[in-house]
Protein backbone atom coordinates (compact mmCIF):
# COMPACT_ATOMS: atom_id res chain seq x y z
CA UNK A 1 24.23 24.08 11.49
CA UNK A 2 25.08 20.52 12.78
CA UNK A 3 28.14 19.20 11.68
CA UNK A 4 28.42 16.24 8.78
CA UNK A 5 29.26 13.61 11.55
CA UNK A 6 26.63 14.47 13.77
CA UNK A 7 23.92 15.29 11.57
CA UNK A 8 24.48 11.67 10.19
CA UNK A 9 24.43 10.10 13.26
CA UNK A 10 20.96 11.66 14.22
CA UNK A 11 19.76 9.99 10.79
CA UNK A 12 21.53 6.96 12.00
CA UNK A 13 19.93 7.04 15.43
CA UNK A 14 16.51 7.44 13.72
CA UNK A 15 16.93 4.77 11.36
CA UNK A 16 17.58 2.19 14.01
CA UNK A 17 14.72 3.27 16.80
CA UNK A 18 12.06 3.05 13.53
CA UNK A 19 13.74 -0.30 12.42
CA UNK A 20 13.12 -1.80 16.08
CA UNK A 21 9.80 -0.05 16.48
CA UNK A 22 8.88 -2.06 13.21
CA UNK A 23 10.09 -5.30 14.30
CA UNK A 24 8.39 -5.20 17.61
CA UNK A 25 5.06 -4.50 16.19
CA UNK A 26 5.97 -6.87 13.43
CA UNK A 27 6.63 -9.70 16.24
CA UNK A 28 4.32 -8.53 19.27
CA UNK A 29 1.72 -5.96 18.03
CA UNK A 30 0.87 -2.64 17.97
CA UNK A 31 -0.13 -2.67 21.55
CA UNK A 32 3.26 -3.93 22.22
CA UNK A 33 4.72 -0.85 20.80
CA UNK A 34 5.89 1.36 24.47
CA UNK A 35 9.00 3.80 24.23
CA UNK A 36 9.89 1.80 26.83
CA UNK A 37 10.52 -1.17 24.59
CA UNK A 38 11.52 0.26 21.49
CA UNK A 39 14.69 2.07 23.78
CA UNK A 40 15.66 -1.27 25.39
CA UNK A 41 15.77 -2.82 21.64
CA UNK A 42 17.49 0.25 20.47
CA UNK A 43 20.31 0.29 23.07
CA UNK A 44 18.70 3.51 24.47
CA UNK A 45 17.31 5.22 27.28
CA UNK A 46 14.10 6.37 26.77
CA UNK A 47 14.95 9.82 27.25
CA UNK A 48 17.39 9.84 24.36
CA UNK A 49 14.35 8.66 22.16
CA UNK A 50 12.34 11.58 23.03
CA UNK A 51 15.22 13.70 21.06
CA UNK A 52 14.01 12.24 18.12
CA UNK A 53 10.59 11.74 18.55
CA UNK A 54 7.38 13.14 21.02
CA UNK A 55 6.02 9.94 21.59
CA UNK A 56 5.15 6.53 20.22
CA UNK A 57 2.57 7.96 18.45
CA UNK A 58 4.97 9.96 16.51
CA UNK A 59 7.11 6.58 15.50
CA UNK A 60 4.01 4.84 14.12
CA UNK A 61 3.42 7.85 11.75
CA UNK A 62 6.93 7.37 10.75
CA UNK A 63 6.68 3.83 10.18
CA UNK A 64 2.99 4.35 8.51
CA UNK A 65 3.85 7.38 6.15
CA UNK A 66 7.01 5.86 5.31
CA UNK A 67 5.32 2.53 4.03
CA UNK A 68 2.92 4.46 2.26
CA UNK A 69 5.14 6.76 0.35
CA UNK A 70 6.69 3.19 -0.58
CA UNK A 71 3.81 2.09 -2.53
CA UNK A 72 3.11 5.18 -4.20
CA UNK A 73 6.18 5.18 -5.84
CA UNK A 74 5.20 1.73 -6.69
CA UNK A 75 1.92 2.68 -7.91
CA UNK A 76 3.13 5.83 -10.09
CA UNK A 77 5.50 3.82 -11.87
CA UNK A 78 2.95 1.79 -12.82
CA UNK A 79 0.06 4.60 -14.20
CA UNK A 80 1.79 5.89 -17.20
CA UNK A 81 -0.18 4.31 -19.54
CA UNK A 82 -2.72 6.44 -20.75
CA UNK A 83 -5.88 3.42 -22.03
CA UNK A 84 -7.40 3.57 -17.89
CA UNK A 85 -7.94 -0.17 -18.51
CA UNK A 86 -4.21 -1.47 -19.23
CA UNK A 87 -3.41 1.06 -16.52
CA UNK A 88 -5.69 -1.06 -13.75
CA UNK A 89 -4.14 -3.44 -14.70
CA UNK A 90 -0.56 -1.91 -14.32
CA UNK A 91 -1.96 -1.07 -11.02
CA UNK A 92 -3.12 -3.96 -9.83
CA UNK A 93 0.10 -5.87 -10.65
CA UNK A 94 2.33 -3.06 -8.87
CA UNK A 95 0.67 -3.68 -5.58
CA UNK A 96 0.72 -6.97 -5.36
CA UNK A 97 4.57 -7.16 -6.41
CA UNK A 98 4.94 -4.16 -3.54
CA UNK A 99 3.24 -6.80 -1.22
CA UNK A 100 5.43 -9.47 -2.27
CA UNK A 101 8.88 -7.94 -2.67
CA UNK A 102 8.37 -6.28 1.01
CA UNK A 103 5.60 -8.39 2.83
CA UNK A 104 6.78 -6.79 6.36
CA UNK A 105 5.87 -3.05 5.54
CA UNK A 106 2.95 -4.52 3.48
CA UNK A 107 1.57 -6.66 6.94
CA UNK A 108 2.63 -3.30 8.85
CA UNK A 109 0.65 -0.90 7.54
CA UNK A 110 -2.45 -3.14 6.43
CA UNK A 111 -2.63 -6.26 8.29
CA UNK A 112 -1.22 -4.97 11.95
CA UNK A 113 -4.88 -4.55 13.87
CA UNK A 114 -4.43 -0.93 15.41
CA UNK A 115 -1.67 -0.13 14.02
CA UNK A 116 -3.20 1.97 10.36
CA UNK A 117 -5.77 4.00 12.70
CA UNK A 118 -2.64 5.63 14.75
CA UNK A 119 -0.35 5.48 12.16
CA UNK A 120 -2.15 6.94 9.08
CA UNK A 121 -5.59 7.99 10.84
CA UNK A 122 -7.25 10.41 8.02
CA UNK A 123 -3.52 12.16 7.71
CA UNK A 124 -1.83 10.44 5.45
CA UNK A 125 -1.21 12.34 2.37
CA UNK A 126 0.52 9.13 0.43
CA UNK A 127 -2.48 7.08 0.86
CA UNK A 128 -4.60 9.51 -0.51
CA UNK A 129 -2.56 10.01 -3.12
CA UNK A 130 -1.79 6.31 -4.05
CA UNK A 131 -5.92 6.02 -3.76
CA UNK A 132 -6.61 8.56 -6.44
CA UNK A 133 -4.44 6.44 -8.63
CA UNK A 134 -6.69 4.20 -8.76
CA UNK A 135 -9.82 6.08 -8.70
CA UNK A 136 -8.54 8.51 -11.33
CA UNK A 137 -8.56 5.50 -13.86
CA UNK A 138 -12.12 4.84 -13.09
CA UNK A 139 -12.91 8.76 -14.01
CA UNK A 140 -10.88 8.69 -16.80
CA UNK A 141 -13.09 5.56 -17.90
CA UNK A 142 -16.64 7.65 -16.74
CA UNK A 143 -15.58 10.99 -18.56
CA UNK A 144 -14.53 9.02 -21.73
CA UNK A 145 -18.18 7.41 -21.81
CA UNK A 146 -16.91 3.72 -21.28
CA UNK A 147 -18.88 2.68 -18.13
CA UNK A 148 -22.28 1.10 -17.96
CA UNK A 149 -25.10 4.28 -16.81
CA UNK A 150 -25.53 4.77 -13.01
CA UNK A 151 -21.24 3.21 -12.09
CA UNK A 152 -19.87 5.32 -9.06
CA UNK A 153 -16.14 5.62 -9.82
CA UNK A 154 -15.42 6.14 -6.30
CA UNK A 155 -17.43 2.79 -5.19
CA UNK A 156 -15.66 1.17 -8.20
CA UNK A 157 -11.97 2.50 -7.00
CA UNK A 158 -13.02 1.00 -3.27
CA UNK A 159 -14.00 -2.42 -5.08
CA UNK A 160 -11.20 -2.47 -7.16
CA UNK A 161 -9.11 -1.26 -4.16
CA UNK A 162 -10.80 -4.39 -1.62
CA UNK A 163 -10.09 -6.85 -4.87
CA UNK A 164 -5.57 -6.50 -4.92
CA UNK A 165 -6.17 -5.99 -0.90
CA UNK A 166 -7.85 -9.51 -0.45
CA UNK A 167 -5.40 -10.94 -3.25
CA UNK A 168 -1.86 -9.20 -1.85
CA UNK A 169 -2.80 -10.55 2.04
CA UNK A 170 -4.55 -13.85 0.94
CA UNK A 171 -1.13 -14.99 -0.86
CA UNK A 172 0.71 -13.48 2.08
CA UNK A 173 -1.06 -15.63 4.99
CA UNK A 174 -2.65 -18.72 2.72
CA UNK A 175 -0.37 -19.23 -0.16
CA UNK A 176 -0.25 -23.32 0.60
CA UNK A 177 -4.15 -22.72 -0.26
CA UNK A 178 -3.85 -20.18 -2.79
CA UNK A 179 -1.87 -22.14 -5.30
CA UNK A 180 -3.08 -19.77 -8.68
CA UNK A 181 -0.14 -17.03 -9.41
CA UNK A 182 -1.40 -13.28 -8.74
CA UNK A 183 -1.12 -12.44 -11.92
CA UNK A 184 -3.58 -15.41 -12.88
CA UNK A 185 -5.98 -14.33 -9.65
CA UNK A 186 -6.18 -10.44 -10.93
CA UNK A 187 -6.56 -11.18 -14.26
CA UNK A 188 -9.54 -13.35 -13.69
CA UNK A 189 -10.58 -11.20 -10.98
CA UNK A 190 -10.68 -7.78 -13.09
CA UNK A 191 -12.42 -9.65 -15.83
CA UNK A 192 -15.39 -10.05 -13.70
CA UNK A 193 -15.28 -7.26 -12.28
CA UNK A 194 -14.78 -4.63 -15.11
CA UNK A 195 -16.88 -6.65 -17.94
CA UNK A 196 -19.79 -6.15 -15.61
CA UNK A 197 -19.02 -2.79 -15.53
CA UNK A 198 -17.48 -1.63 -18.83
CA UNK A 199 -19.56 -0.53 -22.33
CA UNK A 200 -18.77 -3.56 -24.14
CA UNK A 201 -15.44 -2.98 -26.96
CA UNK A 202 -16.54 -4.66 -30.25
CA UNK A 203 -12.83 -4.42 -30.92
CA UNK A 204 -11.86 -6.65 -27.64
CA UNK A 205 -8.62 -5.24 -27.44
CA UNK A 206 -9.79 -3.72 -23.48
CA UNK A 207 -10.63 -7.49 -22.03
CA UNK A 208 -9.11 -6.26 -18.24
CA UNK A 209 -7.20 -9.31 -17.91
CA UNK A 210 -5.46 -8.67 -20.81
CA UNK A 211 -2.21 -6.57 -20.06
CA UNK A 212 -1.80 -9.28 -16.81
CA UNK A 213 -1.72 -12.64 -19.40
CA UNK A 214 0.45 -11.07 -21.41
């Protein structure tokens, strides 16, 4: 067993080659990404990095999954409520305060070109996970009888999913155009998209926009 002091340095070591590997894709590109680089920016030779990790291949699934798990702890926080329509909303607020509060993992792992095929490429059990979120509110909504005949929850999740996207990266790179809040952008935005696509509540106490103007 590795002693205290040296186990922690190993963490320590990690922690700074992933922290440089992120910047330089932040500031260059993925393409820019060489263990070459990352070692120079790290104070290391590139040997030493290849005690820590196989390649730079390996460091982008670090930097990918570790994003990732990020937002699903964002996203679970926010799908506790059991009405499927307050929780899309709950949802849809949660990601776009994940994009906000930490734009540079945000750009990283959805905005970098190249950079989410290597990184997360079909493996990445977070993603999936934080996905299903969203898509298990849209079954909840199909098996409780409260979408329109012939809805896909899946295509609806992927819609709902392309609707925070464009929101969370359009305030990110166009804000000076964007001047509406998110919260006033999704709540609009899930109005038309879930009136279209919800049995209609003679109680309207499910408007989607609802739990965001609040």
């Amino acid at each position: 067993m590795p002693s205290a002091p040296r186990a922690r340095r190993k963490e320590d070591a990690r922690a700074r080659i992933l922290d440089e590997a992120r910047r330089i894709v932040l500031e260059h590109g993925f393409e820019a990404l060489t263990m070459r680089r990352i070692a120079e920016a790290a104070g290391y030779s590139p040997g030493a990095l290849y005690l820590h990790f196989a390649n730079r291949d390996a460091i982008a699934r670090e930097l990918g999954e570790s994003g990732m798990r990020s937002l699903l702890v964002a996203l679970t926080q926010a799908a506790a409520d059991p009405d499927p329509v307050a929780r899309l909303g709950a949802l849809a607020l949660a990601y776009v305060a994940f994009a906000r509060s930490d734009p540079e993992t945000y750009r990283l792992i959805f905005m970098e070109p190249g950079f989410a095929a290597s990184a997360l490429g079909g493996k990445d059990e977070a993603g999936a996970a934080a996905f299903q979120l969203l898509a298990g509110s849209f079954e909840d909504l199909h098996r409780a009888g409260r979408l329109r005949p012939g809805q896909d929850p899946a295509a609806l999740a992927l819609t709902f999913w392309i609707l925070v996207h464009g929101t969370a990266s359009l305030k990110l790179t166009c804000s000076a155009f964007l001047s509406p809040s998110e919260e006033d952008l999704l709540a609009a935005a899930l109005d038309a998209l879930l009136n279209g696509v919800l049995e209609p509540d003679p109680t309207g106490q499910n408007s989607p926009g609802r739990s965001i103007r609040r």
